[in-house]
C-alpha atoms as a PDB file:
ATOM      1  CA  UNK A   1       2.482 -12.615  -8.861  1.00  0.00           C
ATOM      2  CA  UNK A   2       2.511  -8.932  -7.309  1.00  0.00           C
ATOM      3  CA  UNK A   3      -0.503  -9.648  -5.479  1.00  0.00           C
ATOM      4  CA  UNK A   4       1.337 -12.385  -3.936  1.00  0.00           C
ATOM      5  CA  UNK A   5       4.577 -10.208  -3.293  1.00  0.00           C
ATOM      6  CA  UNK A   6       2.474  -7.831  -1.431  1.00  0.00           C
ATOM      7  CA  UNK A   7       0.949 -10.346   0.778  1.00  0.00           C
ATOM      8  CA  UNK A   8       4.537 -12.247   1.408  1.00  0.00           C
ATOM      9  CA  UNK A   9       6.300  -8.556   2.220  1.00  0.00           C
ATOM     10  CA  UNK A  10       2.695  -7.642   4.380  1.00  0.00           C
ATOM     11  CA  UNK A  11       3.040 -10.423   6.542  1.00  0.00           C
ATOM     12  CA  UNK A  12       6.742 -10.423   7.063  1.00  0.00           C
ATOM     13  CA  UNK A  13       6.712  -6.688   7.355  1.00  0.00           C
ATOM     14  CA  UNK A  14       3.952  -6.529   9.818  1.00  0.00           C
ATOM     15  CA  UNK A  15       6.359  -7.721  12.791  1.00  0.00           C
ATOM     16  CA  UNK A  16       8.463  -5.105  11.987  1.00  0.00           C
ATOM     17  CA  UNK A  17       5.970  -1.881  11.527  1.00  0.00           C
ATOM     18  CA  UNK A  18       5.320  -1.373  15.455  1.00  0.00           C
ATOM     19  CA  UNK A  19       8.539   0.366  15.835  1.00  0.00           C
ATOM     20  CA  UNK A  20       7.702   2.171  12.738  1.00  0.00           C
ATOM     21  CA  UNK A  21       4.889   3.300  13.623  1.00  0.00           C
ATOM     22  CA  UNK A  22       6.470   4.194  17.649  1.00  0.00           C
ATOM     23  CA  UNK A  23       8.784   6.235  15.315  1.00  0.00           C
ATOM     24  CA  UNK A  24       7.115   7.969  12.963  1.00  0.00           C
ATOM     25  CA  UNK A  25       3.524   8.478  15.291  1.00  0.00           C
ATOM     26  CA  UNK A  26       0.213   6.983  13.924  1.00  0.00           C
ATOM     27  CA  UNK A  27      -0.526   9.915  11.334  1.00  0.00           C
ATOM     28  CA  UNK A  28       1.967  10.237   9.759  1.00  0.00           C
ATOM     29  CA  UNK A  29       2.805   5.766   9.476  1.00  0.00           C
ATOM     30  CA  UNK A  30      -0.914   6.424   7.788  1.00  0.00           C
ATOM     31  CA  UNK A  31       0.241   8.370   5.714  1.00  0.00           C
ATOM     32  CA  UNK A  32       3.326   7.250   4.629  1.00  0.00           C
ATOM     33  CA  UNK A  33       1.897   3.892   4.221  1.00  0.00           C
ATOM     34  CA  UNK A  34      -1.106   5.546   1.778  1.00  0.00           C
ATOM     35  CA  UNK A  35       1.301   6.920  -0.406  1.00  0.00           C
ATOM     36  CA  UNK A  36       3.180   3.769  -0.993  1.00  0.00           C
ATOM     37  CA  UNK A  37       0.018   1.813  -2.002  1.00  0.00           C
ATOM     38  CA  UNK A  38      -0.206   4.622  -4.573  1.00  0.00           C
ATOM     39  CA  UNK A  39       2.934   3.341  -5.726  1.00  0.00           C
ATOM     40  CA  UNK A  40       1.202  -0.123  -6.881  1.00  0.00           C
ATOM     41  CA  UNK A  41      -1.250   1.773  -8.596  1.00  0.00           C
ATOM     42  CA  UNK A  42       0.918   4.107 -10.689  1.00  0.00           C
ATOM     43  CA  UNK A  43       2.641   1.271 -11.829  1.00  0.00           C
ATOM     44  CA  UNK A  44      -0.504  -0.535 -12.774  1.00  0.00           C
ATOM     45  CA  UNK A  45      -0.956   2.173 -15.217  1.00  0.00           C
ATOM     46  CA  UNK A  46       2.247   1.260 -17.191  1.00  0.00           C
ATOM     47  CA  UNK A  47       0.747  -2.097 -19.110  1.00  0.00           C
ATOM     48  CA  UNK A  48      -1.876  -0.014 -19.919  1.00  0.00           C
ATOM     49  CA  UNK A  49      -0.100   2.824 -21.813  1.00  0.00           C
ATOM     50  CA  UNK A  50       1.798  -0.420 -23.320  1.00  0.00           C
ATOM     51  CA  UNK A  51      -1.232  -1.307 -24.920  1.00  0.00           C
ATOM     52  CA  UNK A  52      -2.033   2.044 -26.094  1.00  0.00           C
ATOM     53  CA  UNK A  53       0.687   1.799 -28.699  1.00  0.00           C
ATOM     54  CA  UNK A  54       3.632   4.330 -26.588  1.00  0.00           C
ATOM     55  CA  UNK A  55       6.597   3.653 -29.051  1.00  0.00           C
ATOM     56  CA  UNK A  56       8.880   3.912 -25.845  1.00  0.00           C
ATOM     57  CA  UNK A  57       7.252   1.177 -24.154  1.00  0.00           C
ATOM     58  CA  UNK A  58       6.669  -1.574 -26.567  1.00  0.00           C
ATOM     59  CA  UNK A  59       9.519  -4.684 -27.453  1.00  0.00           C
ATOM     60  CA  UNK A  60      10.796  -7.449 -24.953  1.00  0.00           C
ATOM     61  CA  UNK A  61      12.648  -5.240 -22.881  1.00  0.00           C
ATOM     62  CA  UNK A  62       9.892  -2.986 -22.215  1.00  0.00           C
ATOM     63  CA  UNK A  63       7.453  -5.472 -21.468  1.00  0.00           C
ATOM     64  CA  UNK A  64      10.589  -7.129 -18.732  1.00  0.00           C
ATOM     65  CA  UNK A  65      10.957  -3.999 -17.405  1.00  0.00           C
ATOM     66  CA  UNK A  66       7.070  -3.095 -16.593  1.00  0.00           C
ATOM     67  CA  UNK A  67       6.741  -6.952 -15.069  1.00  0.00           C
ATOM     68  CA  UNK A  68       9.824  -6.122 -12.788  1.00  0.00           C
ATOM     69  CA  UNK A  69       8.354  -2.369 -12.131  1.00  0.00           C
ATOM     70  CA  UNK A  70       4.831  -3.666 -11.019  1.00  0.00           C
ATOM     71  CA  UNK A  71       6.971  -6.169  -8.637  1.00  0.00           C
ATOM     72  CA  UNK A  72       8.858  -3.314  -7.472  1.00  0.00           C
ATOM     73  CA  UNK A  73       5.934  -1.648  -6.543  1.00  0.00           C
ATOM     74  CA  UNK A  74       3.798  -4.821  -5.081  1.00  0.00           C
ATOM     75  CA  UNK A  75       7.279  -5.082  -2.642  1.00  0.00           C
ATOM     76  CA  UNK A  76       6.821  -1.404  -1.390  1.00  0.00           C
ATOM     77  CA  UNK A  77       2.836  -1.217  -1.338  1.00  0.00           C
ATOM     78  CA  UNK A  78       3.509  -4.483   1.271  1.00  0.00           C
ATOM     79  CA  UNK A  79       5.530  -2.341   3.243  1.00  0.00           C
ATOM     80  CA  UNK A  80       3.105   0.420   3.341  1.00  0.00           C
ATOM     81  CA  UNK A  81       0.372  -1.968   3.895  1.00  0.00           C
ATOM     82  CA  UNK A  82       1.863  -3.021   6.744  1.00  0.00           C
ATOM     83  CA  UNK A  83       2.459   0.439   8.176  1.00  0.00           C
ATOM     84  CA  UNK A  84      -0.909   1.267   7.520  1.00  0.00           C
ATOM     85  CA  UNK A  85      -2.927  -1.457   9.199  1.00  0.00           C
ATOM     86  CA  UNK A  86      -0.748  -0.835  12.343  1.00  0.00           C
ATOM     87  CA  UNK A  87      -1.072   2.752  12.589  1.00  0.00           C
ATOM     88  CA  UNK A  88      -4.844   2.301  11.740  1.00  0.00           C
ATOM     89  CA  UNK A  89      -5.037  -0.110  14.972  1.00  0.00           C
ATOM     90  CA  UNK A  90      -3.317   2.059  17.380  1.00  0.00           C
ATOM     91  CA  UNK A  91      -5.140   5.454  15.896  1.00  0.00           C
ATOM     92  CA  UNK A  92      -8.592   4.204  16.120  1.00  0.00           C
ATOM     93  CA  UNK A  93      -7.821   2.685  19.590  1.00  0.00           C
ATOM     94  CA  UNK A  94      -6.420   5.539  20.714  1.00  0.00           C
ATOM     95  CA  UNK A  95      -9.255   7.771  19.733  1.00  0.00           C
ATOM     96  CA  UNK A  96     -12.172   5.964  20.102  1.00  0.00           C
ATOM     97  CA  UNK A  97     -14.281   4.596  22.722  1.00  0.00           C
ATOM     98  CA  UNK A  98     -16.703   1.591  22.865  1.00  0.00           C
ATOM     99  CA  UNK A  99     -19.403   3.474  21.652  1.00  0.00           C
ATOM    100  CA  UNK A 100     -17.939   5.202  18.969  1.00  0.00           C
ATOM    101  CA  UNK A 101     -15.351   2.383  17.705  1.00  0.00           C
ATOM    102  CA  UNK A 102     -17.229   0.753  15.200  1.00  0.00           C
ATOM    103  CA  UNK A 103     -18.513   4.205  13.622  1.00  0.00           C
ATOM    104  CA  UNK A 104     -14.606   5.452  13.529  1.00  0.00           C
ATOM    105  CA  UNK A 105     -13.475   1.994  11.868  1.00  0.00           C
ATOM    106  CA  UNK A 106     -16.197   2.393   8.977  1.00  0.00           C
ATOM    107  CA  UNK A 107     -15.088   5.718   8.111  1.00  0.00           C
ATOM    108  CA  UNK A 108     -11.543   4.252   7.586  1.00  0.00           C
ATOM    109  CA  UNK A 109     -12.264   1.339   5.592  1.00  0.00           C
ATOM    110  CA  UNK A 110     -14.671   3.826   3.028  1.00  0.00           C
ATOM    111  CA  UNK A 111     -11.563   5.770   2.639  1.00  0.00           C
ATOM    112  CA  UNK A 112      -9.804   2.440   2.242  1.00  0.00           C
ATOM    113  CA  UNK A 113     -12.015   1.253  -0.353  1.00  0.00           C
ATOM    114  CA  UNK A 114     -11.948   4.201  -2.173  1.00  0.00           C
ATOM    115  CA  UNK A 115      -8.550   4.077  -2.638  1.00  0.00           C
END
């Protein structure tokens, strides 16, 4: 389900992000949209600690409220996916050439996979 959330708020988002990104400049969209992917993945952390036996974080309501947390999350890492594949466009065609384009574009998506 969250992976589908952040594909549904990507792709609506996405028509919206070039303004952003006007807005805010390229580094900093790149940024901003890197630290709300980190979002997702601090909230993928939550079932985990659920498992580990956290008293605060086991019963119905816990296990409700981590479901609707990692949603949360998938909603916003769509908006900063957005933000980032824009502002990763526009950088890299702004600062690259033909001969160089291809070596600048693997260099973001090892960062990218990193993450």
């Amino acid at each position: 389900m969250a992976i589908a959330v952040i594909y549904l708020t990507y792709s609506v988002f996405s028509f919206f992000s070039k303004p952003v990104v006007d807005c805010l400049g390229n580094r900093f969209s790149l940024s901003i949209g890197c630290f709300f992917e980190a979002f997702h993945l601090v909230a993928l952390v939550l079932p985990a600690l659920r498992k580990e036996g956290m008293e605060s974080l086991q019963g119905d309501a816990a296990y409700n409220g981590i479901c609707a947390m990692i949603i949360i999350c998938a909603f916003i890492a769509g908006i900063g996916t957005s933000l980032l594949w824009v502002a990763h466009g526009r950088y890299v065609t702004l600062c690259a050439d033909d001969s160089n384009k291809g070596f600048f574009n693997s260099v973001f998506w090892v960062f990218m996979m990193a993450c």
